[in-house]
PDB file of N, CA and C in Angstrom:
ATOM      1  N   UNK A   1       0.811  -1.189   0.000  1.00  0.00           N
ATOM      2  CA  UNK A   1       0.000   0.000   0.000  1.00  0.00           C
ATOM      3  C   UNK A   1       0.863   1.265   0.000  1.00  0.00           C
ATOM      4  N   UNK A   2       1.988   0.956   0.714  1.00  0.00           N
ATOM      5  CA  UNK A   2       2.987   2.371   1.211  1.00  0.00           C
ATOM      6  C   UNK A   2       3.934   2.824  -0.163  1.00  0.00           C
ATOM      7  N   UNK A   3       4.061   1.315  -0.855  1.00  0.00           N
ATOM      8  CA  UNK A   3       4.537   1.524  -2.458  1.00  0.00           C
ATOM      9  C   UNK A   3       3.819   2.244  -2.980  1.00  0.00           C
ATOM     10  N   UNK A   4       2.525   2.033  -2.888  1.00  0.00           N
ATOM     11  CA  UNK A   4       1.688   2.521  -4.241  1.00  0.00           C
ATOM     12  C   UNK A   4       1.503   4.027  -3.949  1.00  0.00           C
ATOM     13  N   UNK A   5       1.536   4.062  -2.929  1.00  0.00           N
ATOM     14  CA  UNK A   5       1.223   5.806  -2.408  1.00  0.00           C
ATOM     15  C   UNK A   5       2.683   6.623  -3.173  1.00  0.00           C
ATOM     16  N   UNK A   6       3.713   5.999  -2.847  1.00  0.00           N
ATOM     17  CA  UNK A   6       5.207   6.435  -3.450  1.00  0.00           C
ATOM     18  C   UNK A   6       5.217   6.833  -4.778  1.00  0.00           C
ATOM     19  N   UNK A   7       4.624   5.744  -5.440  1.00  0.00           N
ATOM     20  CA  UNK A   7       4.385   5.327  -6.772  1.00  0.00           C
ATOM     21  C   UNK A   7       3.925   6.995  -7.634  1.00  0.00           C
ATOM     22  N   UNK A   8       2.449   6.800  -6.450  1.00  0.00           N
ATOM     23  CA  UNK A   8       1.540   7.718  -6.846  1.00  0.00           C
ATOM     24  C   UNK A   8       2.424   9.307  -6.930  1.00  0.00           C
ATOM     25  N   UNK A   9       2.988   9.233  -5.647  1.00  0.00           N
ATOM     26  CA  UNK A   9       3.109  10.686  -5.570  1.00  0.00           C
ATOM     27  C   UNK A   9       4.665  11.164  -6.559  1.00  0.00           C
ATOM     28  N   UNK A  10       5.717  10.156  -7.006  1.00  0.00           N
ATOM     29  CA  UNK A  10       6.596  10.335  -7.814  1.00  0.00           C
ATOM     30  C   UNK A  10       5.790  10.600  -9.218  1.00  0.00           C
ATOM     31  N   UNK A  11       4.944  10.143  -9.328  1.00  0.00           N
ATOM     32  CA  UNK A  11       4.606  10.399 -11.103  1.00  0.00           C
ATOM     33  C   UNK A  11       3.209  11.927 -11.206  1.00  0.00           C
ATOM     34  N   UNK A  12       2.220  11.624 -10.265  1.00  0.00           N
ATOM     35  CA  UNK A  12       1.859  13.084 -10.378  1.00  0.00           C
ATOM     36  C   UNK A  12       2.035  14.358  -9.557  1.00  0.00           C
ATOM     37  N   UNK A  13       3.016  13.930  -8.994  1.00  0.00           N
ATOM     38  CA  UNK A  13       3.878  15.397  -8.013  1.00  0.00           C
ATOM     39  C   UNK A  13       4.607  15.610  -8.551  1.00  0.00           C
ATOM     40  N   UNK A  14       5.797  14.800  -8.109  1.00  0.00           N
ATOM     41  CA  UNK A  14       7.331  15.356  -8.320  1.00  0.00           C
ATOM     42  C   UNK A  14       8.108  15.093  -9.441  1.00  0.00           C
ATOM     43  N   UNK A  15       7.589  14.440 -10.751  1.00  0.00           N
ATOM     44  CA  UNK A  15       8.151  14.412 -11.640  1.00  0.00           C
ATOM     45  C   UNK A  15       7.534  15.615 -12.516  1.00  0.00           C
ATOM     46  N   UNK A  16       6.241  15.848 -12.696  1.00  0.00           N
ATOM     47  CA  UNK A  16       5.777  16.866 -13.682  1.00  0.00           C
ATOM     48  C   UNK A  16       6.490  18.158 -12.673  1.00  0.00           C
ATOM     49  N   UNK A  17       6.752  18.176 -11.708  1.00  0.00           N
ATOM     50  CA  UNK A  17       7.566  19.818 -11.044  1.00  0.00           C
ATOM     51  C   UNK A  17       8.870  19.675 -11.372  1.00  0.00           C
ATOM     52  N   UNK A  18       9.466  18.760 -11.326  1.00  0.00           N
ATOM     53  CA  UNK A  18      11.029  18.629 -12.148  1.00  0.00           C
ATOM     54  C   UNK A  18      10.921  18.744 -13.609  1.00  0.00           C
ATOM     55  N   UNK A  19      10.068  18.251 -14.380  1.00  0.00           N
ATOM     56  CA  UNK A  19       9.884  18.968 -15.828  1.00  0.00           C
ATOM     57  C   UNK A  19       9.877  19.856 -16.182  1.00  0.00           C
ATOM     58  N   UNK A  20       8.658  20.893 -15.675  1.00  0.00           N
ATOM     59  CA  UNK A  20       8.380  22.116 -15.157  1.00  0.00           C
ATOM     60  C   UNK A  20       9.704  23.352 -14.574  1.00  0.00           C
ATOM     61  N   UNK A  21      10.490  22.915 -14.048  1.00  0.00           N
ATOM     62  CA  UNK A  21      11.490  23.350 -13.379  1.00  0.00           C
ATOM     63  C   UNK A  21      12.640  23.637 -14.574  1.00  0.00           C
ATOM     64  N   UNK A  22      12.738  22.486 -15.247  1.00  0.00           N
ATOM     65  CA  UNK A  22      13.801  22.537 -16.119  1.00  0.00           C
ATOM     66  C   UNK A  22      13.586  22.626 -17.126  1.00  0.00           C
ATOM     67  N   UNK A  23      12.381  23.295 -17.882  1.00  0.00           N
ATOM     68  CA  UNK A  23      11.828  23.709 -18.744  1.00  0.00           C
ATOM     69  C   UNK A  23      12.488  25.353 -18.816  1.00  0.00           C
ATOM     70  N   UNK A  24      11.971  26.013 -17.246  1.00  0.00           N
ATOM     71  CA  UNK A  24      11.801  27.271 -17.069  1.00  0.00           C
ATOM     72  C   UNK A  24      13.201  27.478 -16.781  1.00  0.00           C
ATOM     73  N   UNK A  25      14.191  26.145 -16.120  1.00  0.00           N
ATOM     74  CA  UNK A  25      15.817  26.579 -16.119  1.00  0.00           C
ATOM     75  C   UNK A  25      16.783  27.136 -17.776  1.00  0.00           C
ATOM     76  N   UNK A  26      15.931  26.337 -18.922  1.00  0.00           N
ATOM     77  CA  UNK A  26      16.116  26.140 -20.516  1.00  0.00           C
ATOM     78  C   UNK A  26      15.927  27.724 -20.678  1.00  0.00           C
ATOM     79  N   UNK A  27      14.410  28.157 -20.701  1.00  0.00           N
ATOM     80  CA  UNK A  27      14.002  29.520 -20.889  1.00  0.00           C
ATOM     81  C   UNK A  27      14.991  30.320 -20.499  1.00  0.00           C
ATOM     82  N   UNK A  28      15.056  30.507 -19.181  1.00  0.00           N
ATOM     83  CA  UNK A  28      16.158  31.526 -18.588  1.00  0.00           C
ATOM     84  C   UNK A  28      17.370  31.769 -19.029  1.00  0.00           C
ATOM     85  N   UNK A  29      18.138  30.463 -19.516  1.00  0.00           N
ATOM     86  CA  UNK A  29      19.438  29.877 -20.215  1.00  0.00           C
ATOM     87  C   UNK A  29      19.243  30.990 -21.808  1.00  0.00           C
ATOM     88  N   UNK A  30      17.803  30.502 -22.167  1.00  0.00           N
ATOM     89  CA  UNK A  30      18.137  31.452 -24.029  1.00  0.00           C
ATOM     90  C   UNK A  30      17.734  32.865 -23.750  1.00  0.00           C
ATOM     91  N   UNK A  31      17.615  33.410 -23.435  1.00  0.00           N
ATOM     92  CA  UNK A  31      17.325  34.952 -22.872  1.00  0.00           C
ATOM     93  C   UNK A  31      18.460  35.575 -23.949  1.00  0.00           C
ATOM     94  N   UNK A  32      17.924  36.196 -24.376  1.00  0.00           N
ATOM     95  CA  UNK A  32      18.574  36.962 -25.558  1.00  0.00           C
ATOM     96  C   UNK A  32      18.248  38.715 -25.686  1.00  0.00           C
ATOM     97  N   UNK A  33      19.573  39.589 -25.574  1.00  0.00           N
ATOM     98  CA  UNK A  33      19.512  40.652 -25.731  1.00  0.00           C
ATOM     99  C   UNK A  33      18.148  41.061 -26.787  1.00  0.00           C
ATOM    100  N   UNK A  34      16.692  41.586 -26.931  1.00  0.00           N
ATOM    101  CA  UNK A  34      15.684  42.004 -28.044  1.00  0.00           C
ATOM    102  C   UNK A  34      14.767  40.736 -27.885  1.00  0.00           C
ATOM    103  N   UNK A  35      14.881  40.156 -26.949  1.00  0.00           N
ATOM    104  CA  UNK A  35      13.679  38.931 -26.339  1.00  0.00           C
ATOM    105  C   UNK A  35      12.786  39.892 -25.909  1.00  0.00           C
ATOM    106  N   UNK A  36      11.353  39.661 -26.782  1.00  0.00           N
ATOM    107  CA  UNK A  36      10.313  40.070 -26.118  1.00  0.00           C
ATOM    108  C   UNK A  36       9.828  39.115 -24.981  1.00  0.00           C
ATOM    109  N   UNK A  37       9.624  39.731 -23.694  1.00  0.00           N
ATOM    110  CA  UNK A  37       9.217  38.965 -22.752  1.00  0.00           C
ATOM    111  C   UNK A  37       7.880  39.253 -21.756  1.00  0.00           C
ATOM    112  N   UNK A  38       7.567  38.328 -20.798  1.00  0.00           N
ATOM    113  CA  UNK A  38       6.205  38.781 -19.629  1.00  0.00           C
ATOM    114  C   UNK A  38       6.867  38.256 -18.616  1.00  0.00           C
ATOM    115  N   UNK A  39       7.163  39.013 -17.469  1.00  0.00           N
ATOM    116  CA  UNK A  39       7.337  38.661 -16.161  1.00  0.00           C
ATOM    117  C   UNK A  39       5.970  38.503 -15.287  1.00  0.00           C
ATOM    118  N   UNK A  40       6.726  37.562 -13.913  1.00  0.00           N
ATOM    119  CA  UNK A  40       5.748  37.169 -13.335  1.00  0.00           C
ATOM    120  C   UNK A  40       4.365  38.337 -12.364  1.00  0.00           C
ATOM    121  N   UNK A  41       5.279  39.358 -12.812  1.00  0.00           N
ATOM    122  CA  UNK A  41       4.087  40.676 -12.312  1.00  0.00           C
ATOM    123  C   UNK A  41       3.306  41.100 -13.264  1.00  0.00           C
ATOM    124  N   UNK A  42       3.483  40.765 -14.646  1.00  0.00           N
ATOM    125  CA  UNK A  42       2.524  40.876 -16.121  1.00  0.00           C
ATOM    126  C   UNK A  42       3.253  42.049 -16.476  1.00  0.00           C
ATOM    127  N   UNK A  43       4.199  42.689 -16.313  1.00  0.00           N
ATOM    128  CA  UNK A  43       5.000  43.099 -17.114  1.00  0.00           C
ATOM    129  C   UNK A  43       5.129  42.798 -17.995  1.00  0.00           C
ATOM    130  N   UNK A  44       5.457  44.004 -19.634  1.00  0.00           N
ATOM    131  CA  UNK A  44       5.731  43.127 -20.923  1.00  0.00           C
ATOM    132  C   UNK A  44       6.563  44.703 -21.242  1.00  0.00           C
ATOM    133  N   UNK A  45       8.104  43.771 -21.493  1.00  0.00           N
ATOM    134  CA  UNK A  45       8.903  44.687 -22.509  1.00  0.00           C
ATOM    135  C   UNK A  45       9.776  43.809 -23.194  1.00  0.00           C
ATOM    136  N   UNK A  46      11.287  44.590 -23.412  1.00  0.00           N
ATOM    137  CA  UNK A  46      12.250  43.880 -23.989  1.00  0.00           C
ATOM    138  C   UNK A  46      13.430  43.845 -23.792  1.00  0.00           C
ATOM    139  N   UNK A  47      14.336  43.146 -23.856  1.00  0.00           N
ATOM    140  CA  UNK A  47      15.250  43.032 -22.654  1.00  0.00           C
ATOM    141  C   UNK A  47      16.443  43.809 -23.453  1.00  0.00           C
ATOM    142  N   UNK A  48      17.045  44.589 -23.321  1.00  0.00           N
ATOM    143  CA  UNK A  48      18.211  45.611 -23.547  1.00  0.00           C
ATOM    144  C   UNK A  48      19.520  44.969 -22.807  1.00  0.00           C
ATOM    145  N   UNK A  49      19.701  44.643 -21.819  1.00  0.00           N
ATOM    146  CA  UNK A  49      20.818  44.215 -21.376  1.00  0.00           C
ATOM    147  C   UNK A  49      20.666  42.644 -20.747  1.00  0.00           C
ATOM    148  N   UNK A  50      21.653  41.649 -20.785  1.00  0.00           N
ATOM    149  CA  UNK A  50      21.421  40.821 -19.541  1.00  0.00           C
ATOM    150  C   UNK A  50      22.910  40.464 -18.715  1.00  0.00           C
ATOM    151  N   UNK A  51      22.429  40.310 -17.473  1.00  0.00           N
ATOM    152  CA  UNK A  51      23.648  40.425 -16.491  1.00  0.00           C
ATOM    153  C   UNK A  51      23.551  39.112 -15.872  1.00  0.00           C
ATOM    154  N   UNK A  52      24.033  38.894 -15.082  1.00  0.00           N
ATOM    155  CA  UNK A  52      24.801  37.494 -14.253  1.00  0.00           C
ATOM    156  C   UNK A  52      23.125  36.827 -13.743  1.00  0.00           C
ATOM    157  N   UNK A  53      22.654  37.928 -13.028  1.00  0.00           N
ATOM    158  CA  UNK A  53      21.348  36.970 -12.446  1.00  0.00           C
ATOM    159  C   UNK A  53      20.405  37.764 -12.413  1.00  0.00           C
ATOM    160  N   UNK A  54      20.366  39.044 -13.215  1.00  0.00           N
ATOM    161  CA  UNK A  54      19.569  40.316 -13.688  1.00  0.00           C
ATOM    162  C   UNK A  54      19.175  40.438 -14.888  1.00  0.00           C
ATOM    163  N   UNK A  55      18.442  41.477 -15.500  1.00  0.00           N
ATOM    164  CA  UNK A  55      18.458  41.515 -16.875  1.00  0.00           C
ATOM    165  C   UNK A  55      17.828  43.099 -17.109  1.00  0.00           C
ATOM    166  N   UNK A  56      17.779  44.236 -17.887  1.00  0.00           N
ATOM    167  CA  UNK A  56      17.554  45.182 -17.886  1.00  0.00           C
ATOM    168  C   UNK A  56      16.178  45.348 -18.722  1.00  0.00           C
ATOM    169  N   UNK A  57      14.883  45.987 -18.739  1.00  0.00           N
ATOM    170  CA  UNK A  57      13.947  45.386 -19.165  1.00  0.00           C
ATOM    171  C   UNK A  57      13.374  46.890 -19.739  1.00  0.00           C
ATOM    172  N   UNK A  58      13.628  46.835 -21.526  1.00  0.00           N
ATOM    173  CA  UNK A  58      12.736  47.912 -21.887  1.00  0.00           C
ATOM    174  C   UNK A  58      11.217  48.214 -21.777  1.00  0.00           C
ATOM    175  N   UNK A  59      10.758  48.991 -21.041  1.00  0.00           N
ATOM    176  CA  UNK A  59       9.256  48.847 -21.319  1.00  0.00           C
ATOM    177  C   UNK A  59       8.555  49.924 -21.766  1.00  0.00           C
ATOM    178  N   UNK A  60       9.187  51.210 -21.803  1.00  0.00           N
ATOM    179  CA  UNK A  60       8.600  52.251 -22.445  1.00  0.00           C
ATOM    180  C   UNK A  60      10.151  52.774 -23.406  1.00  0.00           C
ATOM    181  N   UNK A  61       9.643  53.728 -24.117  1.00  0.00           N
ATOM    182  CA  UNK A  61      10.870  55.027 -24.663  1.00  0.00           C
ATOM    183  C   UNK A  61      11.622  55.284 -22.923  1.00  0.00           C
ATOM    184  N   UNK A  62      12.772  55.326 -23.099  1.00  0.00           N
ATOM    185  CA  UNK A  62      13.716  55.741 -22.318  1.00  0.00           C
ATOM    186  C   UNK A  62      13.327  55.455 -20.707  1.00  0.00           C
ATOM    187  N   UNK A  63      12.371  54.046 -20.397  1.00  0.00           N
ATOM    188  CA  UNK A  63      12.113  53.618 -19.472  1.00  0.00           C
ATOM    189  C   UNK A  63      12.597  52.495 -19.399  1.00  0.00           C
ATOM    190  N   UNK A  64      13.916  52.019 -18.157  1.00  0.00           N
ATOM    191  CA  UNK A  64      13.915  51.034 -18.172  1.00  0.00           C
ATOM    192  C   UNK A  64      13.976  50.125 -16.687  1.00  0.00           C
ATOM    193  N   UNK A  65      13.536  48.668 -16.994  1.00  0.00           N
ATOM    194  CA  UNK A  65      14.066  48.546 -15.214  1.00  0.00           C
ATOM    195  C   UNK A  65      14.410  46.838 -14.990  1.00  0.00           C
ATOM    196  N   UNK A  66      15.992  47.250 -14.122  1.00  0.00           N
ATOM    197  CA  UNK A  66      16.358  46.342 -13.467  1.00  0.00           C
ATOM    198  C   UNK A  66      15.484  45.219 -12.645  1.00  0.00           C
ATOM    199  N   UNK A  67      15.006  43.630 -13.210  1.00  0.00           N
ATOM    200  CA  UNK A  67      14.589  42.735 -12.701  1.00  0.00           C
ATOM    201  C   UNK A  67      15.924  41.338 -13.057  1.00  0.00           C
ATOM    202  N   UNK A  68      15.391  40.723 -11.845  1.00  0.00           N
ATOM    203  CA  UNK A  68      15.915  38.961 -11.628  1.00  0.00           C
ATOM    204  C   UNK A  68      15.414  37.983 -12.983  1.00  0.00           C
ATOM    205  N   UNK A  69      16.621  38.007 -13.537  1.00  0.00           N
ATOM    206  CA  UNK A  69      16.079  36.730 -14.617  1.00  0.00           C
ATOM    207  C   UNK A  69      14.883  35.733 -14.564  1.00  0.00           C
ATOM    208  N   UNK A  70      14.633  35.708 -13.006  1.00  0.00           N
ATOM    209  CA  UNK A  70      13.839  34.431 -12.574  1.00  0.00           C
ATOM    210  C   UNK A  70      12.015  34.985 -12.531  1.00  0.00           C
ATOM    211  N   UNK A  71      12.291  36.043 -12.554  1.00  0.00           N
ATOM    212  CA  UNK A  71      11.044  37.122 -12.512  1.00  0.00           C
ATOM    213  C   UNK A  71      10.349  36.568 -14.066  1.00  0.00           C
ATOM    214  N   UNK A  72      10.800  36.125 -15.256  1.00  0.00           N
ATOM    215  CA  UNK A  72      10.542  36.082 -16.651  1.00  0.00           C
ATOM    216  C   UNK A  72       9.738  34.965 -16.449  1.00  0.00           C
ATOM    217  N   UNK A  73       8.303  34.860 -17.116  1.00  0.00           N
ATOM    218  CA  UNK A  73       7.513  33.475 -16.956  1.00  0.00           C
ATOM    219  C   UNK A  73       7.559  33.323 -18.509  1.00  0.00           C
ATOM    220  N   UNK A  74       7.790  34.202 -19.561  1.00  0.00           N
ATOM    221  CA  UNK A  74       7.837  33.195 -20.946  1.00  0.00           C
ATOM    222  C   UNK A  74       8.360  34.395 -21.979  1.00  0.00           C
ATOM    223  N   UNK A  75       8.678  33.838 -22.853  1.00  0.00           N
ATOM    224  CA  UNK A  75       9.065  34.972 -24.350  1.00  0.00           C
ATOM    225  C   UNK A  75       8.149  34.910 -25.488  1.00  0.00           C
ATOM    226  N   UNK A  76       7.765  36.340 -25.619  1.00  0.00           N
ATOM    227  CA  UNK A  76       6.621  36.362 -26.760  1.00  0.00           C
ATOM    228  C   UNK A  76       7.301  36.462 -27.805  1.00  0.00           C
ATOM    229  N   UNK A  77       6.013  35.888 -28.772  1.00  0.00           N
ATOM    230  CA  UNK A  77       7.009  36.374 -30.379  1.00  0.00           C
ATOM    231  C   UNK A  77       7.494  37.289 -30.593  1.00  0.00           C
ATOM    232  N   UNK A  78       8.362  37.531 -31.402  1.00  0.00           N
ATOM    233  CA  UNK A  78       8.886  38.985 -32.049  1.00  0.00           C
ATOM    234  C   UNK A  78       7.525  39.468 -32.538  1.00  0.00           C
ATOM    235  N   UNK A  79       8.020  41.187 -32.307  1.00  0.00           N
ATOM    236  CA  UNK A  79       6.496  41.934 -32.769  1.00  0.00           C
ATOM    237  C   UNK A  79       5.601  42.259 -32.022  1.00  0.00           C
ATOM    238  N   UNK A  80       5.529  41.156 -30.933  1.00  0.00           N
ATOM    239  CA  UNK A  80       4.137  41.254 -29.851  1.00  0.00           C
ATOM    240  C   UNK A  80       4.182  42.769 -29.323  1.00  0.00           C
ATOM    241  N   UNK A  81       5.538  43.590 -28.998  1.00  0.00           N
ATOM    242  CA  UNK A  81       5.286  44.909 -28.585  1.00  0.00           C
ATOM    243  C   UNK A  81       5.027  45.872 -29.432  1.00  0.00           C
ATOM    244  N   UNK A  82       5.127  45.290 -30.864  1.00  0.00           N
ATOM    245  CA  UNK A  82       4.133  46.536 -31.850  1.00  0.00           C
ATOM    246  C   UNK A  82       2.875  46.629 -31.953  1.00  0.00           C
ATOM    247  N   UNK A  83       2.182  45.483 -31.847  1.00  0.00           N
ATOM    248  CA  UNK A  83       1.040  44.967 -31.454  1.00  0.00           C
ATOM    249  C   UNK A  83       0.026  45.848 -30.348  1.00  0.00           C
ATOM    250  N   UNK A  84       0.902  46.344 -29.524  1.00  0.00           N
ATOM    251  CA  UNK A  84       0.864  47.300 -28.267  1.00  0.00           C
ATOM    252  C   UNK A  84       0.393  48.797 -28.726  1.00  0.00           C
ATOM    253  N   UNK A  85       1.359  49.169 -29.517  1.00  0.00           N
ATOM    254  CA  UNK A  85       1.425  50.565 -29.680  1.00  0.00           C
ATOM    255  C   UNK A  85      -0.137  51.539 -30.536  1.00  0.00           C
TER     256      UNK A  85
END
């Protein structure tokens, strides 16, 4: 019984959060200077600089602001911020 509970909780817990995990470790890894992006506060700009465990984040004309790489939940297509204007 104490197997199957193990069983249970390795395949719909902790393996789809280790997928999950190293999905979003991949993302962070391609971060590319002109990556349109959305952080986890719904922020949406584009990234102008990236630093060690930072990244500099265009979001208006001559607005910009210092966030944690880890802050980024995904990269939109190119374009998505013309889309905006």
């Amino acid at each position: 019984m104490f197997a199957i509970f193990i069983f249970f909780v390795y395949f719909a817990i902790w393996r789809p959060q280790n997928k999950r995990a190293k999905e979003q470790q991949m993302m962070l890894a391609s971060l590319a200077k002109g990556d349109e992006v959305v952080t986890a506060g719904g922020i949406v700009g584009r990234i102008d600089k990236i630093m060690d465990k930072h990244i500099l984040l265009s979001v208006a004309n001559n607005v910009g602001i210092v966030m944690q790489k880890s802050a980024v939940v995904s990269i939109l297509p190119k374009g998505t911020l013309k889309s905006f204007e």
